[in-house]
N, C-alpha and C. Protein backbone atom coordinates (compact mmCIF):
# COMPACT_ATOMS: atom_id res chain seq x y z
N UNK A 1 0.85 -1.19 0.00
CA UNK A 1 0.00 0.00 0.00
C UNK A 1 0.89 1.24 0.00
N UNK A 2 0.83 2.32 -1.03
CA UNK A 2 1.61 3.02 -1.26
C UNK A 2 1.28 4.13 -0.10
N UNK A 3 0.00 4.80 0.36
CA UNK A 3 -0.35 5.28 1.29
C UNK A 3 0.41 4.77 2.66
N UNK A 4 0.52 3.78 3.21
CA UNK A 4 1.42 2.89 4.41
C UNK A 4 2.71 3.27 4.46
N UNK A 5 3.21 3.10 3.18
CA UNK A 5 4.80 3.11 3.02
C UNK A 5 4.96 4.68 2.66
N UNK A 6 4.07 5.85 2.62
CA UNK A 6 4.14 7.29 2.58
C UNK A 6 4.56 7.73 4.08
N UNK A 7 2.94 7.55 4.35
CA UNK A 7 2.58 7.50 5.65
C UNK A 7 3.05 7.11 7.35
N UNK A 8 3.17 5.74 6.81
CA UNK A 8 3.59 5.01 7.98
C UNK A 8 2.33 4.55 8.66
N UNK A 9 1.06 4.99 7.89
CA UNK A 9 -0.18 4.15 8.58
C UNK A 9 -1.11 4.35 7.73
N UNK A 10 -2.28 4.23 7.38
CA UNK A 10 -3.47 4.17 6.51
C UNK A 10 -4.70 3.54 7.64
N UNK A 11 -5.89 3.99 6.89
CA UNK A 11 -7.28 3.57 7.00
C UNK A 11 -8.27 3.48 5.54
N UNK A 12 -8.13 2.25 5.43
CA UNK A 12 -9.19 2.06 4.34
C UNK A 12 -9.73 0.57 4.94
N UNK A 13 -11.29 0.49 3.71
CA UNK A 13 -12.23 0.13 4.22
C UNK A 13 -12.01 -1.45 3.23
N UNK A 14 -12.70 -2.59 3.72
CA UNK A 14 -12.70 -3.77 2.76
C UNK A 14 -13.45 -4.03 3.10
N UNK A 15 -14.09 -5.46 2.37
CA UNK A 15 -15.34 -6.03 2.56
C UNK A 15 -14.91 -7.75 2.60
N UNK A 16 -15.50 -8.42 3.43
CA UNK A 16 -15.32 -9.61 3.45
C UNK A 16 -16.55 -10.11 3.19
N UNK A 17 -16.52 -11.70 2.78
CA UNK A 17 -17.29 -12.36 2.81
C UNK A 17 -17.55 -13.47 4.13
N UNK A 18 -18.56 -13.93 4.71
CA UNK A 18 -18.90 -14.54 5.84
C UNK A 18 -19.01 -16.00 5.17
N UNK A 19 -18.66 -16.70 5.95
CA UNK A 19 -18.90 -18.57 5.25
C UNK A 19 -20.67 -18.44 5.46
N UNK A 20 -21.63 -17.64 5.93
CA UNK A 20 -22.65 -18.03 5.29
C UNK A 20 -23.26 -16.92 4.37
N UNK A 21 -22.36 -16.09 3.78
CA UNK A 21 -22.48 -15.70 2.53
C UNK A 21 -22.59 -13.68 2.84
N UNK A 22 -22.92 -14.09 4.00
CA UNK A 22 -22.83 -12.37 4.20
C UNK A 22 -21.86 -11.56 3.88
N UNK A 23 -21.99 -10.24 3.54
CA UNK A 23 -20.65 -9.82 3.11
C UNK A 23 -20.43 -8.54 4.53
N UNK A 24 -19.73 -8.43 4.95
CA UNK A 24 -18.93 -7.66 6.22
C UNK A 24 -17.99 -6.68 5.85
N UNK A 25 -18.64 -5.14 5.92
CA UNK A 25 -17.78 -4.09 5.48
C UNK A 25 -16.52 -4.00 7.02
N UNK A 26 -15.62 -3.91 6.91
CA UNK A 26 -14.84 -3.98 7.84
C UNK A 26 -13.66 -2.52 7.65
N UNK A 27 -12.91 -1.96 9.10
CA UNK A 27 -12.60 -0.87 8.32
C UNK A 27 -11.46 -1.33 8.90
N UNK A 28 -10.26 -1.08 8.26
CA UNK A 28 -8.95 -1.50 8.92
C UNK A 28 -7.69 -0.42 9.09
N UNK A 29 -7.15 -0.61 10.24
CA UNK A 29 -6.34 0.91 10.73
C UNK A 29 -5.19 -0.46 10.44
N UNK A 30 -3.80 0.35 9.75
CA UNK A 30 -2.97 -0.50 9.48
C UNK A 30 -2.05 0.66 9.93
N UNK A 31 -0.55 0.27 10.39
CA UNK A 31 0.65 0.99 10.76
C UNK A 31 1.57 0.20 10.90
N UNK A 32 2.41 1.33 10.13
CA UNK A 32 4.03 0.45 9.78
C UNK A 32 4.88 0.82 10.96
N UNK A 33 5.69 -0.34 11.79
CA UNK A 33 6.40 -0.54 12.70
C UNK A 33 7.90 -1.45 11.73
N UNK A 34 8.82 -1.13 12.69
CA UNK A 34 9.95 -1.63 12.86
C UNK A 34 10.59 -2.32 13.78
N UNK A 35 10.71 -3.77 13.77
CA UNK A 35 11.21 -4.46 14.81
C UNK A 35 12.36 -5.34 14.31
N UNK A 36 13.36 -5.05 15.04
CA UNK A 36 14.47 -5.85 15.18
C UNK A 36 14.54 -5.26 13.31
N UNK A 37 14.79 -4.67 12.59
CA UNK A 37 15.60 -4.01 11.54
C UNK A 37 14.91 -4.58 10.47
N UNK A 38 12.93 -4.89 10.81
CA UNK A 38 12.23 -5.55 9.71
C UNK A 38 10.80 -4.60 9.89
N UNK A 39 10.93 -4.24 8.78
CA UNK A 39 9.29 -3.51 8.36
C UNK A 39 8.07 -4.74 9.15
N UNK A 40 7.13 -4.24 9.62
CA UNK A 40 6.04 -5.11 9.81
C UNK A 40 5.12 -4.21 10.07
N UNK A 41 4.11 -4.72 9.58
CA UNK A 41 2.30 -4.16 9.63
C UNK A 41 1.71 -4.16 10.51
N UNK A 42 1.25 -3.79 11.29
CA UNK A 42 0.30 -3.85 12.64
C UNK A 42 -1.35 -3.66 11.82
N UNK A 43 -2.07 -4.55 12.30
CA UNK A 43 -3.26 -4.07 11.81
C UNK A 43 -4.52 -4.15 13.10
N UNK A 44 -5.43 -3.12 12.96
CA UNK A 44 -6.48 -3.65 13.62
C UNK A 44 -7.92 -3.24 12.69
N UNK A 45 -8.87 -4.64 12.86
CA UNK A 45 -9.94 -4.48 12.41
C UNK A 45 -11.47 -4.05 12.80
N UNK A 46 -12.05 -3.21 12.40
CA UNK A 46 -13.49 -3.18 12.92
C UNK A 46 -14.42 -3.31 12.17
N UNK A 47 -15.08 -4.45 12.27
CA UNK A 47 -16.37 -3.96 12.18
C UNK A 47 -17.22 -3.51 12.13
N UNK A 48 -18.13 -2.72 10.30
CA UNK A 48 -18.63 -1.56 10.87
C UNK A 48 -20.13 -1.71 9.88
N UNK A 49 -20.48 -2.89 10.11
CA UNK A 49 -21.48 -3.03 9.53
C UNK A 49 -22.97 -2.12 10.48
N UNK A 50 -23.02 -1.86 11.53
CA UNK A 50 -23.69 -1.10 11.99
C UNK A 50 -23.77 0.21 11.97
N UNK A 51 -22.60 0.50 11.69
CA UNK A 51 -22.38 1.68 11.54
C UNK A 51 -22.88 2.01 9.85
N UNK A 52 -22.49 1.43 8.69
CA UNK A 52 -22.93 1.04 7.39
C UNK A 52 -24.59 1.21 7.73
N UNK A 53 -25.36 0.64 8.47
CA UNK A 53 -26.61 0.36 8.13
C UNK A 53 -27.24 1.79 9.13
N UNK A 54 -26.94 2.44 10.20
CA UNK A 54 -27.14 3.52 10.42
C UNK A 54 -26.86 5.00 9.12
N UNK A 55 -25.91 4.67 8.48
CA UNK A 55 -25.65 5.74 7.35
C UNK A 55 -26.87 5.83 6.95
N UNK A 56 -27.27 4.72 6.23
CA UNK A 56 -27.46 4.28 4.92
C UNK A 56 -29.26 4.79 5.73
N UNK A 57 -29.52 4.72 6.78
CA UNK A 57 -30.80 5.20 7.41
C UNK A 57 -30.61 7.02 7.69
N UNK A 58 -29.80 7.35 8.14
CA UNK A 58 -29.69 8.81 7.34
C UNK A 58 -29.98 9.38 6.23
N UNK A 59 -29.56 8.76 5.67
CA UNK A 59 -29.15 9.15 3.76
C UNK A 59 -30.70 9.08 3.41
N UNK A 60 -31.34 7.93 3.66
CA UNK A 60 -33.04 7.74 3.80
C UNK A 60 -33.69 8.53 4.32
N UNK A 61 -33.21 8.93 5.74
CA UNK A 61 -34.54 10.16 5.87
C UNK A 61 -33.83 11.24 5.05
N UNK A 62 -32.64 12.01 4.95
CA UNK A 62 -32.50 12.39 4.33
C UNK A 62 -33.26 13.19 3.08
N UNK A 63 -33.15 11.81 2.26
CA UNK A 63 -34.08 11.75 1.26
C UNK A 63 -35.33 12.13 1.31
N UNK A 64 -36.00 11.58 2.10
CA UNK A 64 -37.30 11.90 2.90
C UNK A 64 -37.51 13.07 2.85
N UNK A 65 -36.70 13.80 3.87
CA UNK A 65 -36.81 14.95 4.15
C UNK A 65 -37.08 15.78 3.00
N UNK A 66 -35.95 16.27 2.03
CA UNK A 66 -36.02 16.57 0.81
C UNK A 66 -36.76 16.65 0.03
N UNK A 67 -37.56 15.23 0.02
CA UNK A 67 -38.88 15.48 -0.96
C UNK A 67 -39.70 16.04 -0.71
N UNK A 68 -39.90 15.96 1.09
CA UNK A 68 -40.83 17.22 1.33
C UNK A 68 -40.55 18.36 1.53
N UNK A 69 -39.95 18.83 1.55
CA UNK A 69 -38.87 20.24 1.92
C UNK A 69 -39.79 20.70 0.72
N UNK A 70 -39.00 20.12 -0.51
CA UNK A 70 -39.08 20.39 -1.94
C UNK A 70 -40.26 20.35 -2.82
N UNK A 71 -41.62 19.40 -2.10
CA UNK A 71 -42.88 19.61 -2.66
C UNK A 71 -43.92 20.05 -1.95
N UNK A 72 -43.24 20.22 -0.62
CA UNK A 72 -44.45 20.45 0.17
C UNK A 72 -45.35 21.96 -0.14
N UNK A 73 -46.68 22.56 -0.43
CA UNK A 73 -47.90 23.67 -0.53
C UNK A 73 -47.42 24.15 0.03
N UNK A 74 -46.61 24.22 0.91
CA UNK A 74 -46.52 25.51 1.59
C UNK A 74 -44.94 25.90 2.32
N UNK A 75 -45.11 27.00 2.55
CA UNK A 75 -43.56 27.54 2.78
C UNK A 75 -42.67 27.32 3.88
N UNK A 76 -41.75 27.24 3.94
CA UNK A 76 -40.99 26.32 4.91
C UNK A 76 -39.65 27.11 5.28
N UNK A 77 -39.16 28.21 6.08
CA UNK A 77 -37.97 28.55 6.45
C UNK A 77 -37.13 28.12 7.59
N UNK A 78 -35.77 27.82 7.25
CA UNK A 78 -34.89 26.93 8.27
C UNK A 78 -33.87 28.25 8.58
N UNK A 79 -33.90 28.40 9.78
CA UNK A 79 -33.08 29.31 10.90
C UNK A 79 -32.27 28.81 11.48
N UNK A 80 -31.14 29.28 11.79
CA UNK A 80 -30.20 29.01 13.05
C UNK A 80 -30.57 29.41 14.47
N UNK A 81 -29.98 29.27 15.08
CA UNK A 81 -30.49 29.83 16.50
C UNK A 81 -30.27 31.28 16.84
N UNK A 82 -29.95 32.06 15.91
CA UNK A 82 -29.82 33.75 15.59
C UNK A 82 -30.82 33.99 15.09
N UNK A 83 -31.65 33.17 14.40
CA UNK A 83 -32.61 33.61 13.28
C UNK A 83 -32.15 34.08 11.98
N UNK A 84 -31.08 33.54 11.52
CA UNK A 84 -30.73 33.30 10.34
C UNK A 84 -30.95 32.67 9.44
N UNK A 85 -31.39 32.95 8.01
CA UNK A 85 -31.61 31.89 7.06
C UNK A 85 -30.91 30.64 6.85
N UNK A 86 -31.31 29.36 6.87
CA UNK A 86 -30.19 28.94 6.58
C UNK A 86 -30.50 28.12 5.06
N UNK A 87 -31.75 28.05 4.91
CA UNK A 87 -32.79 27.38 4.14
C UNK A 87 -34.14 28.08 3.89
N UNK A 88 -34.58 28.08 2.47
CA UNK A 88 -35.85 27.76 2.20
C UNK A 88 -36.66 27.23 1.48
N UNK A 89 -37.73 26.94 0.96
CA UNK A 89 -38.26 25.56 0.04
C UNK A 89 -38.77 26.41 -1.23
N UNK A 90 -38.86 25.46 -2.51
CA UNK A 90 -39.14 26.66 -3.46
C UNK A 90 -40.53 26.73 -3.54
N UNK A 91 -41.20 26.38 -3.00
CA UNK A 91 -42.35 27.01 -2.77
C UNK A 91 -42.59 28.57 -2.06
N UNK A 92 -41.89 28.82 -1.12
CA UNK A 92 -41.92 30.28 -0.80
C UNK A 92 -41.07 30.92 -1.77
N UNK A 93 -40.00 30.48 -2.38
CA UNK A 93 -39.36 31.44 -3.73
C UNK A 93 -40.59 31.70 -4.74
N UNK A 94 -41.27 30.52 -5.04
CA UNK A 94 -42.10 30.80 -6.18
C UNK A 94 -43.57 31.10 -6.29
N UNK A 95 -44.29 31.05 -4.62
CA UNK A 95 -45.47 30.91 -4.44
C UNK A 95 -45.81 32.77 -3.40
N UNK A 96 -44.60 32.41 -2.55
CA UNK A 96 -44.71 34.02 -1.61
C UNK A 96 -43.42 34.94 -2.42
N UNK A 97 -42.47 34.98 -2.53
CA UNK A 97 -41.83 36.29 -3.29
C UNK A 97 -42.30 36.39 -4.56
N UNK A 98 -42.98 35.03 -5.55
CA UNK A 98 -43.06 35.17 -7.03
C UNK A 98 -42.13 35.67 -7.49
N UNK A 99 -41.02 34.89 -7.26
CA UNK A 99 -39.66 34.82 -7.92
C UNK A 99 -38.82 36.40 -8.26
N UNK A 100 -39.14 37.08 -6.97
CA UNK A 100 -38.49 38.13 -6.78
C UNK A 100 -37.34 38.58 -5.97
N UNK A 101 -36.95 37.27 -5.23
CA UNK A 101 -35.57 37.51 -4.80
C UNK A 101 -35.11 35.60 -5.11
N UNK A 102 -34.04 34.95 -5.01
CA UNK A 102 -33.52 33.97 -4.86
C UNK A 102 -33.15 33.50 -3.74
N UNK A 103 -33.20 32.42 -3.97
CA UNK A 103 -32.40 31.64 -2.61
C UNK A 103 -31.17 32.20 -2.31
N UNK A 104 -30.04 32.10 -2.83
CA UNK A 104 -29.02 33.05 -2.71
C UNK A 104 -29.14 34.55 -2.36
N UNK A 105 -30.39 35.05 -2.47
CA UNK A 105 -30.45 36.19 -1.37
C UNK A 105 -30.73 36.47 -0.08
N UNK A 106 -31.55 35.53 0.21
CA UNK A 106 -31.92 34.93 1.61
C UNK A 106 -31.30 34.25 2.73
N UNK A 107 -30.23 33.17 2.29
CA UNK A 107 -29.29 32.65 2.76
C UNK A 107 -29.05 33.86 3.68
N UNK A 108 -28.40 33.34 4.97
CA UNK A 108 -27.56 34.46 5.44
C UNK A 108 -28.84 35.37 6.32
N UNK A 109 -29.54 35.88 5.51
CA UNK A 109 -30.04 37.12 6.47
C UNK A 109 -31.21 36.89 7.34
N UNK A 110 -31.15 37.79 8.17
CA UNK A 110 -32.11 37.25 9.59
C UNK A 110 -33.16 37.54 9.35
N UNK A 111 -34.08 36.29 9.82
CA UNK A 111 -36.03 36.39 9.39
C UNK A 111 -35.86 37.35 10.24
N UNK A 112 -35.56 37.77 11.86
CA UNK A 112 -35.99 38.80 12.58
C UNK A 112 -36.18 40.23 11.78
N UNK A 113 -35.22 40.15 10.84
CA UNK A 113 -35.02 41.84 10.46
C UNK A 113 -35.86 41.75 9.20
N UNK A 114 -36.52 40.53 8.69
CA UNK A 114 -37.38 40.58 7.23
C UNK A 114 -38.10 42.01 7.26
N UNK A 115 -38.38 42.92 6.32
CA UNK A 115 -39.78 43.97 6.98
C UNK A 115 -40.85 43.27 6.61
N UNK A 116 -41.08 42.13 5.51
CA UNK A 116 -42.34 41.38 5.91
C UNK A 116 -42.71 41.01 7.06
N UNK A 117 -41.95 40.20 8.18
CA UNK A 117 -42.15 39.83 9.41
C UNK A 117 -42.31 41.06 10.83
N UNK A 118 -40.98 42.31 10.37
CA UNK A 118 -40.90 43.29 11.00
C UNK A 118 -42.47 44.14 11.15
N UNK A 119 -43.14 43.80 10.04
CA UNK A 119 -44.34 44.77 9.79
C UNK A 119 -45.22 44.18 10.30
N UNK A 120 -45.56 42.48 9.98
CA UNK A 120 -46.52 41.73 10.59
C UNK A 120 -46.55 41.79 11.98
N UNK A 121 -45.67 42.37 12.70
CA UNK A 121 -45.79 42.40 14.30
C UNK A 121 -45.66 41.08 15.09
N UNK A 122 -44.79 40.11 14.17
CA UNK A 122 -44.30 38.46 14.97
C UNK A 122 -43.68 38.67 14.74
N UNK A 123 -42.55 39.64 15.27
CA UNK A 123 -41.10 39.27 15.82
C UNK A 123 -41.01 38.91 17.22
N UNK A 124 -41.89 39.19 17.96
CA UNK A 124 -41.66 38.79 19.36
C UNK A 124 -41.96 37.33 19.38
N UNK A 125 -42.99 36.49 19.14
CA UNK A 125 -43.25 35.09 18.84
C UNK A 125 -42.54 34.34 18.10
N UNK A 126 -41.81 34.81 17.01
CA UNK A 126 -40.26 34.51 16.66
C UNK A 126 -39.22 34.10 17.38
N UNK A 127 -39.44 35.08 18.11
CA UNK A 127 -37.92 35.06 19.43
C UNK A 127 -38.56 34.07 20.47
N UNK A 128 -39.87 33.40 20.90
CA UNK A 128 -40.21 32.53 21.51
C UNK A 128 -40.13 31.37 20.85
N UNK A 129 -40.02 30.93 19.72
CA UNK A 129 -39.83 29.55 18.72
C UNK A 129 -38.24 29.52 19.11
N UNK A 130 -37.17 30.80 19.02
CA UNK A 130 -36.03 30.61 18.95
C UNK A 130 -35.73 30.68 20.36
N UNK A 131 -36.61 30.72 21.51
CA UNK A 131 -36.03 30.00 22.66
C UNK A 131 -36.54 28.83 23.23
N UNK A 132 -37.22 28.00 22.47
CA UNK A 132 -37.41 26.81 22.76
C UNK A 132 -39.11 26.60 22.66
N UNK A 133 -39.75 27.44 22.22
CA UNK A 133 -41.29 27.18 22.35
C UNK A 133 -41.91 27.14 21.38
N UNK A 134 -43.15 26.29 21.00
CA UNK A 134 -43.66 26.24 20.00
C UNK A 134 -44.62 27.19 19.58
N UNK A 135 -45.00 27.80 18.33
CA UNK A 135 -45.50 28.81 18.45
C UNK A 135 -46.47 28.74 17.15
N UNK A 136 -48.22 28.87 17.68
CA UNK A 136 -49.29 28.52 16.18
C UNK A 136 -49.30 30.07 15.77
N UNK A 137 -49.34 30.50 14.86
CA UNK A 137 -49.85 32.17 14.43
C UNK A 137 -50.96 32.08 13.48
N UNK A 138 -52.00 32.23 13.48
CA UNK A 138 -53.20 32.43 13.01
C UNK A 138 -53.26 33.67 12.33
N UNK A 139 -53.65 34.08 11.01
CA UNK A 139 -54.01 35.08 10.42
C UNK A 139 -53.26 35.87 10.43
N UNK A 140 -52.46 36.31 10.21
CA UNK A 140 -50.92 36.78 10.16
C UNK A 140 -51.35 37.86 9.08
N UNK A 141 -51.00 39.01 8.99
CA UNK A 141 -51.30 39.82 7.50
C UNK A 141 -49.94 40.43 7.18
N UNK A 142 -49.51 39.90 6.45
CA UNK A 142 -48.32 40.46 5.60
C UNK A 142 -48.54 41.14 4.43
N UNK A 143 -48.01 42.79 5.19
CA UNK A 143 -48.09 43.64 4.29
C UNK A 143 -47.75 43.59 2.77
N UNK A 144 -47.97 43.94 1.83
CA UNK A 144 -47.72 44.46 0.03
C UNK A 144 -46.11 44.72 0.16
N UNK A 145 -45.34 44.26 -0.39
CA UNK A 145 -44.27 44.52 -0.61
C UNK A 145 -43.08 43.52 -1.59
N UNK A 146 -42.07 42.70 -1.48
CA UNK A 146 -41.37 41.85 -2.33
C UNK A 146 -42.08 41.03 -2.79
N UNK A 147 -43.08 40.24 -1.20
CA UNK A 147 -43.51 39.05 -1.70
C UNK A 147 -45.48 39.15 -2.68
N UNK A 148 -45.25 40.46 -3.18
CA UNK A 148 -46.59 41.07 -3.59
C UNK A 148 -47.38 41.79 -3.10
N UNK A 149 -48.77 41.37 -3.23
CA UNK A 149 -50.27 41.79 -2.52
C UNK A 149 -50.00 41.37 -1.10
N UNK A 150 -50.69 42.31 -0.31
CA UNK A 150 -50.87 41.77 0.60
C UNK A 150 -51.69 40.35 1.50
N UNK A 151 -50.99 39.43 1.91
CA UNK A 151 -51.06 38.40 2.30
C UNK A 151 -51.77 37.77 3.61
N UNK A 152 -52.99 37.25 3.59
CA UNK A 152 -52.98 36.59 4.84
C UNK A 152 -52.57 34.68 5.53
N UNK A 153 -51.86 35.00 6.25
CA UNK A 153 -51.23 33.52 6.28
C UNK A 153 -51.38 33.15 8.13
N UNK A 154 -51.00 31.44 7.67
CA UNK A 154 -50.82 31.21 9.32
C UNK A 154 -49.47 30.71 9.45
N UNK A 155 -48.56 31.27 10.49
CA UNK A 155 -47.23 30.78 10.72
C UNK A 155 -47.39 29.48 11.82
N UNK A 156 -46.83 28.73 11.32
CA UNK A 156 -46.36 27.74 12.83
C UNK A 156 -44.59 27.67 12.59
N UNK A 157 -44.37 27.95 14.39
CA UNK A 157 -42.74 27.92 14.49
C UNK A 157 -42.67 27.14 15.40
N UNK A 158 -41.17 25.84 14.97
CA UNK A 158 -41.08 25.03 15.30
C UNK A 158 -39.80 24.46 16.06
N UNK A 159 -39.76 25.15 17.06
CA UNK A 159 -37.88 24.88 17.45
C UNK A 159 -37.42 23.45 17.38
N UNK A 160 -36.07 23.63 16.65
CA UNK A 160 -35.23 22.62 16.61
C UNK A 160 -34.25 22.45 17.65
N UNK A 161 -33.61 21.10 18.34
CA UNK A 161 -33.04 20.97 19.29
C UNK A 161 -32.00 20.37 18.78
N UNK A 162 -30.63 20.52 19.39
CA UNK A 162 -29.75 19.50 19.82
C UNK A 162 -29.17 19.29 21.14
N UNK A 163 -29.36 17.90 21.71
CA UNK A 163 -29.68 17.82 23.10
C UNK A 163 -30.66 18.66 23.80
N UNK A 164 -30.24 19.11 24.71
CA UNK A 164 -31.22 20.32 25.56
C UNK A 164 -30.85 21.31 24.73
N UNK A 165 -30.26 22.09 24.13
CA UNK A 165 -29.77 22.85 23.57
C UNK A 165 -30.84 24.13 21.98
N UNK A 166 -31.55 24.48 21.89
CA UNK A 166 -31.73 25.23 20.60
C UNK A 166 -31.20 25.67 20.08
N UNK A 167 -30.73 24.76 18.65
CA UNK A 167 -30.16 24.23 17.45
C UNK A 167 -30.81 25.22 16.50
N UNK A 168 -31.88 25.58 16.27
CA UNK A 168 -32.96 26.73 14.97
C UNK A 168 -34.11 26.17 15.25
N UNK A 169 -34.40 26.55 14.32
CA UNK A 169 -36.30 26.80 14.24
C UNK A 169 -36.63 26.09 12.69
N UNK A 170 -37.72 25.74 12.36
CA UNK A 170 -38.23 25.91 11.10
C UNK A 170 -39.65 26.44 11.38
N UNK A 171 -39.93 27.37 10.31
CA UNK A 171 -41.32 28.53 9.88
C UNK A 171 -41.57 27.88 9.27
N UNK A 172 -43.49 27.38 9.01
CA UNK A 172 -43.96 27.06 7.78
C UNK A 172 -45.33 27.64 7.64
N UNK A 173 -45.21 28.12 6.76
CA UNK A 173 -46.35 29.48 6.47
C UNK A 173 -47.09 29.05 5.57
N UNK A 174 -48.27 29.25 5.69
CA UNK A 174 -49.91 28.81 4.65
C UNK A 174 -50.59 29.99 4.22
N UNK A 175 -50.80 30.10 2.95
CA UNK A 175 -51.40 30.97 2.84
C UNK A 175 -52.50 31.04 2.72
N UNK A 176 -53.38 31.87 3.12
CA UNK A 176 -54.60 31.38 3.49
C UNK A 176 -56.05 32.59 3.30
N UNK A 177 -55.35 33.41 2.38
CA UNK A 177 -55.81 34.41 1.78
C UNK A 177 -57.00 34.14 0.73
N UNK A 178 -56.75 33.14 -0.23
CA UNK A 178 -57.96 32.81 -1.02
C UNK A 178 -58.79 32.18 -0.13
N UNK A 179 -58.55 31.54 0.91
CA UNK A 179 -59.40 30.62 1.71
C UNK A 179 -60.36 31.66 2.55
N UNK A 180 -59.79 32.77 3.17
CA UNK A 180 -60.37 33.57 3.74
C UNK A 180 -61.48 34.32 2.73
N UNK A 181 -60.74 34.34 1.32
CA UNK A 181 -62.25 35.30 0.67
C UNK A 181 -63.40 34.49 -0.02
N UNK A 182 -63.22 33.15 0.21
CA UNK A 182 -64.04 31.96 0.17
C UNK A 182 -64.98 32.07 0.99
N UNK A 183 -64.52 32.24 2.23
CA UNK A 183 -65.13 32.02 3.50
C UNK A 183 -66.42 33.16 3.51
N UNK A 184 -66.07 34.80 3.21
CA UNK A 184 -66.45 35.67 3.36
C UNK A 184 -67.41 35.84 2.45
N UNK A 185 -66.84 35.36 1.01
CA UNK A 185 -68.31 35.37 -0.06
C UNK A 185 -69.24 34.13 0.62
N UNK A 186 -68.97 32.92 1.45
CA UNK A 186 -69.85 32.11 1.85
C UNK A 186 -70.68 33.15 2.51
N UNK A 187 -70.16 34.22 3.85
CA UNK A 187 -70.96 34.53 5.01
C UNK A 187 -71.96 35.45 3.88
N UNK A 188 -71.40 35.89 3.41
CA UNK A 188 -72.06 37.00 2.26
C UNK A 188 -73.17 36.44 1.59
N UNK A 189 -73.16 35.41 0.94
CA UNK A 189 -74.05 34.50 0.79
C UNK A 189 -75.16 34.19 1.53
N UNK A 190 -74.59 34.00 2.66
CA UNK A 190 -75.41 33.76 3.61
C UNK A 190 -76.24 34.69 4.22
N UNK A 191 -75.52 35.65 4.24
CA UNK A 191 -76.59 37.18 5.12
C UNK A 191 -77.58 37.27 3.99
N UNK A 192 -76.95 37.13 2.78
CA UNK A 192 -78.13 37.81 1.52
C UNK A 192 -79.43 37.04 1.76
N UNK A 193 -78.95 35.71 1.89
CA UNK A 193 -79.91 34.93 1.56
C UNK A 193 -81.34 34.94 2.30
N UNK A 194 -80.70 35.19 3.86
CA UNK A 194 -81.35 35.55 5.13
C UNK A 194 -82.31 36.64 4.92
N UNK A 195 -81.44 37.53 3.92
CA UNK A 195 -82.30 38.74 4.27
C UNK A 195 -83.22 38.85 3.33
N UNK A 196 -83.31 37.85 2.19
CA UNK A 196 -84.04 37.78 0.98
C UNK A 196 -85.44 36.83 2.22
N UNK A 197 -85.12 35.82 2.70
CA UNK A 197 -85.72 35.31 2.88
C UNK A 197 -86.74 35.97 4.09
N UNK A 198 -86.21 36.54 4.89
CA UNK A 198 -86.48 37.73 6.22
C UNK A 198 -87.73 38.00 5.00
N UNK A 199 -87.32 39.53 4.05
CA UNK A 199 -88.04 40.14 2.88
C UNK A 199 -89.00 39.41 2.37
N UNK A 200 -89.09 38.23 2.12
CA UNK A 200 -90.33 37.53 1.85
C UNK A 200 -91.09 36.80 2.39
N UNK A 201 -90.88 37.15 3.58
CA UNK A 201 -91.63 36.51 4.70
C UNK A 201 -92.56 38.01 5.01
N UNK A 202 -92.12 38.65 4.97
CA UNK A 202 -92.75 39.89 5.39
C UNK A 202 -93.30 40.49 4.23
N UNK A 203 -93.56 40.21 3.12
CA UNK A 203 -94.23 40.28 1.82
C UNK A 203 -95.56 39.18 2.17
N UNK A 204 -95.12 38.35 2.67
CA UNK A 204 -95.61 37.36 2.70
C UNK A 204 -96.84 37.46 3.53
N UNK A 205 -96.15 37.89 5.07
CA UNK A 205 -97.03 38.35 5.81
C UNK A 205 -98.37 39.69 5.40
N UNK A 206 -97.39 40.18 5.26
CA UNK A 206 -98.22 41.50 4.35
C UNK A 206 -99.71 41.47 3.44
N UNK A 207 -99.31 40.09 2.55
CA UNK A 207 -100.10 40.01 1.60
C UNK A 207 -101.27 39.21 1.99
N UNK A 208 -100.81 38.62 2.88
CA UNK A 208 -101.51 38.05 4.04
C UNK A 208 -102.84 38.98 4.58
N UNK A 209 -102.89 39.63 5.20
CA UNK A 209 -102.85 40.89 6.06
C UNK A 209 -104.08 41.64 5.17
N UNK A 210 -103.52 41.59 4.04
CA UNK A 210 -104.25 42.95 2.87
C UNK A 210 -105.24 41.77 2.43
């Protein structure tokens, strides 16, 4: 091993086969010693097939993760424990800015100081996700500005941990603006209907009457 004889030690990985057919990734720490005026190899082996099958369950959620990051309706921002960007999904690039700033502009800068967020008046419930608490925001109105018309949405913030420790947050924001003027042509609907019906009851009565 040309690495060994550079070096004087190496780590690389092999694979064995098991007499009942299994194959055994094994990782081997090798080091060159000198005894009595003769090169010799020291080796030790580990076993790291558990370690192999923990990766390989990373790499999976991983994956996981990703696909939803990446398809999920609705918008998704990943913070540090400053409230720094560190991430966001292209659904808020393409659904809330309408492709008026990039990912590469966002990176880096703090949701605290957004003036979308600054204006909506949740920066203080912000700073409670980023000390450890979970936080629902209902009806949120984000003013007219990068990310367009003005917006009504619901935030949920979601602190992230390592150990006891707060690691970031992730934001995931719904928008919920067409849903709300759904709602309102329903009530609208509804008063009319009332009052049509009120109106002909009292026609009704009336004609009654006469």
């Amino acid at each position: 091993n040309e690495i060994l004889k550079e070096k004087g030690q190496a780590i690389f990985i092999e694979e064995f086969q098991h007499k009942n057919g299994t194959i055994i990734p094994v990782e081997m720490h090798a080091r060159l010693v000198r005894i009595n005026n003769r090169d010799l190899v020291v080796s030790i082996a580990r076993d790291i097939t558990e370690r192999r099958q923990a990766e390989e369950k990373i790499r999976e959620s991983e994956e996981k993760y990703r696909t939803i990051f990446n398809r999920a309706p609705v918008s998704i921002i990943m913070v540090d424990k400053e409230g720094n960007i560190v991430d966001v999904n292209p659904y808020h690039l393409e659904n809330m800015l309408h492709g008026a700033r990039k990912k590469e502009d966002l990176i880096g800068k703090n949701l605290l100081t957004e003036p979308g967020i600054v204006a909506s008046g949740v920066v203080p419930r912000h700073i409670k996700v980023l000390s450890g608490e979970f936080e629902d925001m209902r009806e949120v109105s984000l003013p007219p500005g990068e990310m367009g018309p003005a917006l009504l949405v619901n935030i949920r913030g979601v602190p992230l941990f390592r150990g006891d420790e707060v690691a970031g947050a992730v934001f995931i924001t719904e928008d919920v603006s067409e849903q709300k003027k759904v709602e309102e042509r329903i009530r609208e609907s509804e008063s009319n209907f009332r009052n049509l019906l009120d109106n002909s009851q009292v026609s009704m009565a009336q004609a009654a009457m006469g």
